[in-house]
N, C-alpha and C. Protein backbone atom coordinates (compact mmCIF):
# COMPACT_ATOMS: atom_id res chain seq x y z
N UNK A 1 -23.27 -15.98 -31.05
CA UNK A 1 -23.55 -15.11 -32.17
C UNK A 1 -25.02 -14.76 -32.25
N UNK A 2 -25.71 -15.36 -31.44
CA UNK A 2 -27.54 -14.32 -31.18
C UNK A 2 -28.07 -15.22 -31.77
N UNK A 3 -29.04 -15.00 -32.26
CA UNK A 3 -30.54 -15.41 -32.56
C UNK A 3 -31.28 -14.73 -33.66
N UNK A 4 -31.36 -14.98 -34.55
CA UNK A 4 -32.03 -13.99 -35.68
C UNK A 4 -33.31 -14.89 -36.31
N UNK A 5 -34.18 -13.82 -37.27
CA UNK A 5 -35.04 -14.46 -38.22
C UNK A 5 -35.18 -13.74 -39.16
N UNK A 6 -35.49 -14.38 -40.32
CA UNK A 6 -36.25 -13.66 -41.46
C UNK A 6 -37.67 -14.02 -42.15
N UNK A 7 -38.39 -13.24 -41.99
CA UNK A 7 -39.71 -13.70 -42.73
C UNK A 7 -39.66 -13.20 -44.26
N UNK A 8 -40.39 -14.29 -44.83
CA UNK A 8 -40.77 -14.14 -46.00
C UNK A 8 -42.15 -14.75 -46.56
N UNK A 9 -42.84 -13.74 -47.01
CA UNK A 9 -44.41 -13.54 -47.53
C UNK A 9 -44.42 -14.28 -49.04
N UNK A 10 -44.38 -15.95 -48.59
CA UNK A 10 -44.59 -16.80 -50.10
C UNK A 10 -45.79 -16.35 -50.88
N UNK A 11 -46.60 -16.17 -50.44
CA UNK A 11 -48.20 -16.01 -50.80
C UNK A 11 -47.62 -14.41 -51.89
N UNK A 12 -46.79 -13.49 -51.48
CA UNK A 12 -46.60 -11.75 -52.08
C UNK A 12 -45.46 -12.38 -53.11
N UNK A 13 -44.46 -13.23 -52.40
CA UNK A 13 -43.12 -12.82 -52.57
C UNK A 13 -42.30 -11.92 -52.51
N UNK A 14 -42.66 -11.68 -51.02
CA UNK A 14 -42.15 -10.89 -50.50
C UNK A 14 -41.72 -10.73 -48.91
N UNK A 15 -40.86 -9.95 -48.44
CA UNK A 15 -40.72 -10.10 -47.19
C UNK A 15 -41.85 -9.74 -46.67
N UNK A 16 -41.54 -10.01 -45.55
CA UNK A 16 -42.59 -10.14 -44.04
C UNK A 16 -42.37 -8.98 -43.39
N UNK A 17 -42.43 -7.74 -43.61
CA UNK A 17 -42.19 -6.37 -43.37
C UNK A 17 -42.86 -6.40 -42.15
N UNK A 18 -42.77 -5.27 -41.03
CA UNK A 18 -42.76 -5.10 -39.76
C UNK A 18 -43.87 -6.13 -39.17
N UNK A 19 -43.35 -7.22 -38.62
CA UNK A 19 -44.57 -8.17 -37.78
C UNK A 19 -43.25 -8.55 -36.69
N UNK A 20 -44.75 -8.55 -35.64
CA UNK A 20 -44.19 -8.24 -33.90
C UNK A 20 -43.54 -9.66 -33.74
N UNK A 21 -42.23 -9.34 -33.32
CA UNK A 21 -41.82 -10.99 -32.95
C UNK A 21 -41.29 -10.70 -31.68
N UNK A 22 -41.37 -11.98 -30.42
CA UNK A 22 -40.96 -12.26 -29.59
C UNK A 22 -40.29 -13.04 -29.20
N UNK A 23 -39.13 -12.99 -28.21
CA UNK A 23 -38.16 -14.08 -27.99
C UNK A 23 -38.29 -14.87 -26.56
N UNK A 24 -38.94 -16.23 -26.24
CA UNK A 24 -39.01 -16.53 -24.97
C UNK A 24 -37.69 -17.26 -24.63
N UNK A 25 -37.75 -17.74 -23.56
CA UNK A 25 -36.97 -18.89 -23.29
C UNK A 25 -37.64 -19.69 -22.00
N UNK A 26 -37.85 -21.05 -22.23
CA UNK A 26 -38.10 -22.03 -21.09
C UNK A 26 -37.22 -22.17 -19.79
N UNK A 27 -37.61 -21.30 -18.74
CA UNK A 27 -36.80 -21.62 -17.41
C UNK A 27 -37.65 -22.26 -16.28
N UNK A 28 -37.28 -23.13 -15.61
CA UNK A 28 -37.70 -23.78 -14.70
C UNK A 28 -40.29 -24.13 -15.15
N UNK A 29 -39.85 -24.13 -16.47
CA UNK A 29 -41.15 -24.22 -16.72
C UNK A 29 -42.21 -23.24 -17.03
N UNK A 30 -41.51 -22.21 -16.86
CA UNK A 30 -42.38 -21.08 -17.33
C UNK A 30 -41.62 -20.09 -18.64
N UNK A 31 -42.41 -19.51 -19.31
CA UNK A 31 -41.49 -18.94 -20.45
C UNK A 31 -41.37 -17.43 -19.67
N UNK A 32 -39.93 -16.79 -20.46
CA UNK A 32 -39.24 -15.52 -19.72
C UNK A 32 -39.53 -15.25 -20.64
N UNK A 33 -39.71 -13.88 -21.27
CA UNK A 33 -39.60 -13.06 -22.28
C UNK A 33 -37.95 -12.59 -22.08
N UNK A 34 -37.76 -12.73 -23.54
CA UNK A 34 -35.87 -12.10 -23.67
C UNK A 34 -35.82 -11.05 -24.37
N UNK A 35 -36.85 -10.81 -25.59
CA UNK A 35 -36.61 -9.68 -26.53
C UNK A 35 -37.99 -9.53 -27.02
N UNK A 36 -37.90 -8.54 -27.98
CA UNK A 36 -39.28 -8.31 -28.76
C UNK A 36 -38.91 -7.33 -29.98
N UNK A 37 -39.19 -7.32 -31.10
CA UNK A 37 -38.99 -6.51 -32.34
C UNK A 37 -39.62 -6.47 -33.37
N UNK A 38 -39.78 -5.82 -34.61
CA UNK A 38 -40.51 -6.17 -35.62
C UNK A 38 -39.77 -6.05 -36.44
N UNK A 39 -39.55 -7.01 -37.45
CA UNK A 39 -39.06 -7.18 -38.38
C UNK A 39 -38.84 -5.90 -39.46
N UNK A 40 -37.88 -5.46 -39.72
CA UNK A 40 -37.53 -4.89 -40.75
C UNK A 40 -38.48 -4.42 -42.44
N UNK A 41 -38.36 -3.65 -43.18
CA UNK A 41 -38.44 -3.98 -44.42
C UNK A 41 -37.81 -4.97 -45.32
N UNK A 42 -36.80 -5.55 -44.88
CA UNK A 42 -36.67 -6.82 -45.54
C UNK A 42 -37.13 -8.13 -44.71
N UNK A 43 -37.77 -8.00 -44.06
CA UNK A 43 -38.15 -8.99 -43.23
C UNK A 43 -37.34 -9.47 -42.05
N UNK A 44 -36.22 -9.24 -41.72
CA UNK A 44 -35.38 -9.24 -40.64
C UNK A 44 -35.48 -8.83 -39.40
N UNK A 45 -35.44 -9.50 -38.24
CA UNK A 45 -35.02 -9.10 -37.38
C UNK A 45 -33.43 -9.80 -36.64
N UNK A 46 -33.01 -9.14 -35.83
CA UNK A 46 -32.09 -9.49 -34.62
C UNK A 46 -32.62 -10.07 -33.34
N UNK A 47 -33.06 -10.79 -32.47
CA UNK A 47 -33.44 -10.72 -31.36
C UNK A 47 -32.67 -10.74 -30.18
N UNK A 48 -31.31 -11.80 -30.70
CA UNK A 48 -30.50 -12.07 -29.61
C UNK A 48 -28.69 -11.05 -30.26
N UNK A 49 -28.63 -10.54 -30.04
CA UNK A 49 -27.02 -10.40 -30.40
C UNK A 49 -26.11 -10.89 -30.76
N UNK A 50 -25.22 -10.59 -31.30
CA UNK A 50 -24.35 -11.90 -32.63
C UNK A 50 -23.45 -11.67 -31.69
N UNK A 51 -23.17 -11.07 -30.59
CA UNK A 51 -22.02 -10.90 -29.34
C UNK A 51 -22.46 -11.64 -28.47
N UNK A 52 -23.40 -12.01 -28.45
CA UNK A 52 -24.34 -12.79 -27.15
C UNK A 52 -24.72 -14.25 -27.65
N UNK A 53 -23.73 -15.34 -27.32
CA UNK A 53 -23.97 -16.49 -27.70
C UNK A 53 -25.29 -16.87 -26.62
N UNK A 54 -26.28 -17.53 -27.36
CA UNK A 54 -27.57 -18.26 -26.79
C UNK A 54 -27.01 -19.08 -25.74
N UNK A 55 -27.48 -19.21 -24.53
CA UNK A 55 -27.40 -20.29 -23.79
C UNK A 55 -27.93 -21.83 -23.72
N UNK A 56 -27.84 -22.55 -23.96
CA UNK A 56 -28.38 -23.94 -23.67
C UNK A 56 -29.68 -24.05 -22.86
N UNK A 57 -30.75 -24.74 -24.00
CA UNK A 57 -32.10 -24.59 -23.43
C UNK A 57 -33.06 -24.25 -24.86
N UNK A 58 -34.72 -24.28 -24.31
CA UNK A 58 -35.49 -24.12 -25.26
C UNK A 58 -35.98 -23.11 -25.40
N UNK A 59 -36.41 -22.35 -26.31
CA UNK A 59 -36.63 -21.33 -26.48
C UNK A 59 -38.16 -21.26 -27.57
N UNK A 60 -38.47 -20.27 -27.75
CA UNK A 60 -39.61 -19.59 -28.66
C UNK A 60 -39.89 -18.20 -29.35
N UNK A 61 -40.14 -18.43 -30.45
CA UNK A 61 -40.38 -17.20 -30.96
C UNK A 61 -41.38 -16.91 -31.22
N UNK A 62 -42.69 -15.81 -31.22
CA UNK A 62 -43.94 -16.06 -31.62
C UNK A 62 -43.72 -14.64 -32.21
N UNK A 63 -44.65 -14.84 -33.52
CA UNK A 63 -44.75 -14.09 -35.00
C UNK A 63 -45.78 -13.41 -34.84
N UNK A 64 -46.31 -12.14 -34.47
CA UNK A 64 -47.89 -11.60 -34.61
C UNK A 64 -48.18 -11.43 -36.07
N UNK A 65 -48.98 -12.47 -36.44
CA UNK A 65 -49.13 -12.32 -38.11
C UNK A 65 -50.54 -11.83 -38.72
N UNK A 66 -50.99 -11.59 -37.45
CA UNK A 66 -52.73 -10.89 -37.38
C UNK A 66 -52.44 -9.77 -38.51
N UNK A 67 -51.72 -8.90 -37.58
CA UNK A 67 -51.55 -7.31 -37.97
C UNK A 67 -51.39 -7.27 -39.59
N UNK A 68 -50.07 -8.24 -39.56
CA UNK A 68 -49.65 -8.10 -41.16
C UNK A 68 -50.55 -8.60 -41.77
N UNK A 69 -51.45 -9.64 -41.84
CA UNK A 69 -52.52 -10.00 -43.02
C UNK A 69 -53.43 -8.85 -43.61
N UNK A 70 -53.96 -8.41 -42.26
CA UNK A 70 -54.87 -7.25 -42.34
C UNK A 70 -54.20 -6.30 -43.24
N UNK A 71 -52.65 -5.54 -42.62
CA UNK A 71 -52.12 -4.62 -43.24
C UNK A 71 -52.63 -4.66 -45.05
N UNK A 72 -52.26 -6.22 -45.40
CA UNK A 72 -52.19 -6.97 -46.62
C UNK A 72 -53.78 -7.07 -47.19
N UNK A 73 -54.65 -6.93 -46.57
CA UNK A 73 -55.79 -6.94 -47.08
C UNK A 73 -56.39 -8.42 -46.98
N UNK A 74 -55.71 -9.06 -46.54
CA UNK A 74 -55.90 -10.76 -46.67
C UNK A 74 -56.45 -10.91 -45.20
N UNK A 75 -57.04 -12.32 -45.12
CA UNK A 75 -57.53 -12.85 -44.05
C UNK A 75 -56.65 -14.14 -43.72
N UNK A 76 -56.02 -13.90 -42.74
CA UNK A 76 -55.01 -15.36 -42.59
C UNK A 76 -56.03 -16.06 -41.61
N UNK A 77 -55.09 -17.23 -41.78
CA UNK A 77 -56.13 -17.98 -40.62
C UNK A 77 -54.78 -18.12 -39.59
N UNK A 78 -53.88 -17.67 -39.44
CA UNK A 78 -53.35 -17.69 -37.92
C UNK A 78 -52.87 -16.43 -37.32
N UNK A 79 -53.63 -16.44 -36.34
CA UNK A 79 -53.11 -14.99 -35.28
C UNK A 79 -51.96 -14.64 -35.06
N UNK A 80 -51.27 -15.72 -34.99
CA UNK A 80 -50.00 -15.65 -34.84
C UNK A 80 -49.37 -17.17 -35.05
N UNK A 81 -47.53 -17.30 -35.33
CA UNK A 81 -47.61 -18.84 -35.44
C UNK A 81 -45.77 -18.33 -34.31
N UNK A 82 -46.02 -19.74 -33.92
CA UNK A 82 -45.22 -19.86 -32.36
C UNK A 82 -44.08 -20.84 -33.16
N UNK A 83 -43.07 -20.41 -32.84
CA UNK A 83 -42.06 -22.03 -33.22
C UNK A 83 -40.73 -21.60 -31.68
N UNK A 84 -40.98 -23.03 -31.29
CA UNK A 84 -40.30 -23.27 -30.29
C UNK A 84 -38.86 -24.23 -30.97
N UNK A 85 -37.81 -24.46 -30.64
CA UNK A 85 -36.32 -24.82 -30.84
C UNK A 85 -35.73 -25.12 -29.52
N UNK A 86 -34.77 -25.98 -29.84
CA UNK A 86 -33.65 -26.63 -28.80
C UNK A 86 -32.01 -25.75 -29.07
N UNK A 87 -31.53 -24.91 -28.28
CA UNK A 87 -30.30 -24.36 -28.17
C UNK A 87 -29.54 -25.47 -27.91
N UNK A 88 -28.26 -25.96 -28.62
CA UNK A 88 -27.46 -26.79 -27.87
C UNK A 88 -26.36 -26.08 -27.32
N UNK A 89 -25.73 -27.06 -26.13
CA UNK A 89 -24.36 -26.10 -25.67
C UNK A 89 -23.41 -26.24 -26.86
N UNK A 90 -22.86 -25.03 -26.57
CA UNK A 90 -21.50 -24.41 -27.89
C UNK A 90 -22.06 -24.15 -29.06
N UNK A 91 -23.31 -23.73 -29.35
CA UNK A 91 -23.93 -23.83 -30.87
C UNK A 91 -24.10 -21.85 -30.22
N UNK A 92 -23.03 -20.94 -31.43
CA UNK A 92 -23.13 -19.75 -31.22
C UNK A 92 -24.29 -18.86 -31.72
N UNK A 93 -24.25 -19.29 -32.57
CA UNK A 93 -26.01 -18.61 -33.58
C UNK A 93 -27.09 -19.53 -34.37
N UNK A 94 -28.32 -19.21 -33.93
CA UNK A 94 -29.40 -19.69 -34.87
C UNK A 94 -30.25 -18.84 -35.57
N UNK A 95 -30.09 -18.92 -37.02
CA UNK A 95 -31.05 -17.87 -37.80
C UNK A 95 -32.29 -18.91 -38.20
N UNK A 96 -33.54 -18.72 -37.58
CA UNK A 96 -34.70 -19.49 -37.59
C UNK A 96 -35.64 -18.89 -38.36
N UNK A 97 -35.64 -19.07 -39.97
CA UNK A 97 -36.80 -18.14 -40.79
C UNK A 97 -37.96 -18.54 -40.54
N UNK A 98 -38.91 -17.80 -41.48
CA UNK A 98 -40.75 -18.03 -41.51
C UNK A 98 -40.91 -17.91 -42.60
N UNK A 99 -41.25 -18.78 -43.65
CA UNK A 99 -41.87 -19.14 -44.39
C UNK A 99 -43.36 -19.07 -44.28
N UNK A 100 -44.13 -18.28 -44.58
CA UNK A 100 -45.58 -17.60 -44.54
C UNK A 100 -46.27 -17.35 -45.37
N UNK A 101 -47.30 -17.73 -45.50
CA UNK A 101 -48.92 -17.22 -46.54
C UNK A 101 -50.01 -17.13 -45.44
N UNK A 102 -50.72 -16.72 -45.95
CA UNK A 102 -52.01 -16.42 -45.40
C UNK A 102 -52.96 -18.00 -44.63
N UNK A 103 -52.77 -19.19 -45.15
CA UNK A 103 -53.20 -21.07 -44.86
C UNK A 103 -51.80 -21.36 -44.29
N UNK A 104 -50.74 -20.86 -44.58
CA UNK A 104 -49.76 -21.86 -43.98
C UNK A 104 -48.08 -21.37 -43.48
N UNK A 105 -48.03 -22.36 -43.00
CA UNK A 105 -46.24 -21.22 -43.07
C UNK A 105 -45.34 -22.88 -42.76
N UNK A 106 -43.99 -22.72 -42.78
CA UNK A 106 -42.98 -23.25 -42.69
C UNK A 106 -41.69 -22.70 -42.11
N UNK A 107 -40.88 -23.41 -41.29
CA UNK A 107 -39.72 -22.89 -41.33
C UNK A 107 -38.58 -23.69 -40.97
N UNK A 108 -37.35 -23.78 -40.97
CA UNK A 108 -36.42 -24.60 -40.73
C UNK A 108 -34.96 -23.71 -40.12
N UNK A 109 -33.72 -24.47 -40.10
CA UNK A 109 -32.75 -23.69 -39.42
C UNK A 109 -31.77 -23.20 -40.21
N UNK A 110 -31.90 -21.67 -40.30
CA UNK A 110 -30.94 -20.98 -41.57
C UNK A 110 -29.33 -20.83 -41.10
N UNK A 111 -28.90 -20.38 -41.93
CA UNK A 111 -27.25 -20.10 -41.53
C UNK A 111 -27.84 -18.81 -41.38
């Protein structure tokens, strides 16, 4: 069932409107690029396809959160924030949000 995220701008309360996200995956030690998108006006993206179960393995997503601070007028202190995850076999979808402000962010594993 793919791979998704949603950002959300704790600091606005608000979504995380168009910021560049990327989808790697760990093969034989080097990361592949799989996808790339920017999040939506509600903060959403798709990366992997809800037809396209993830394969088994580690993966990464990295957030360009430069752009959006600036957009925002704010000065973040991270360029970007990276969160790497474990795919297990038979696990069809992971929705992996971002929890974000300008000092900090969070995130955990959504339905």
């Amino acid at each position: 069932m793919g791979i998704s995220t949603h950002v959300l701008d704790t600091g606005l309360g608000l979504p995380g409107a168009r910021i560049g996200v990327t989808l790697e995956r760990l093969r034989q030690g080097k990361w592949e690029q799989l996808a790339q998108a920017a999040t939506s006006a509600d903060g959403r993206a798709e990366l992997m396809p809800r037809s396209k179960p993830p394969a088994p393995g580690t993966y990464r997503m990295t957030f360009k959160v430069r752009e959006y601070f600036r957009r925002q007028k704010v000065e973040g202190l991270y360029p970007a924030v990276e969160i790497s995850f474990t795919v297990a076999r038979g696990e069809k979808h992971y929705h992996i949000p971002l929890l974000l402000s300008a000092n900090g962010y969070t995130t955990y594993r959504g339905s």
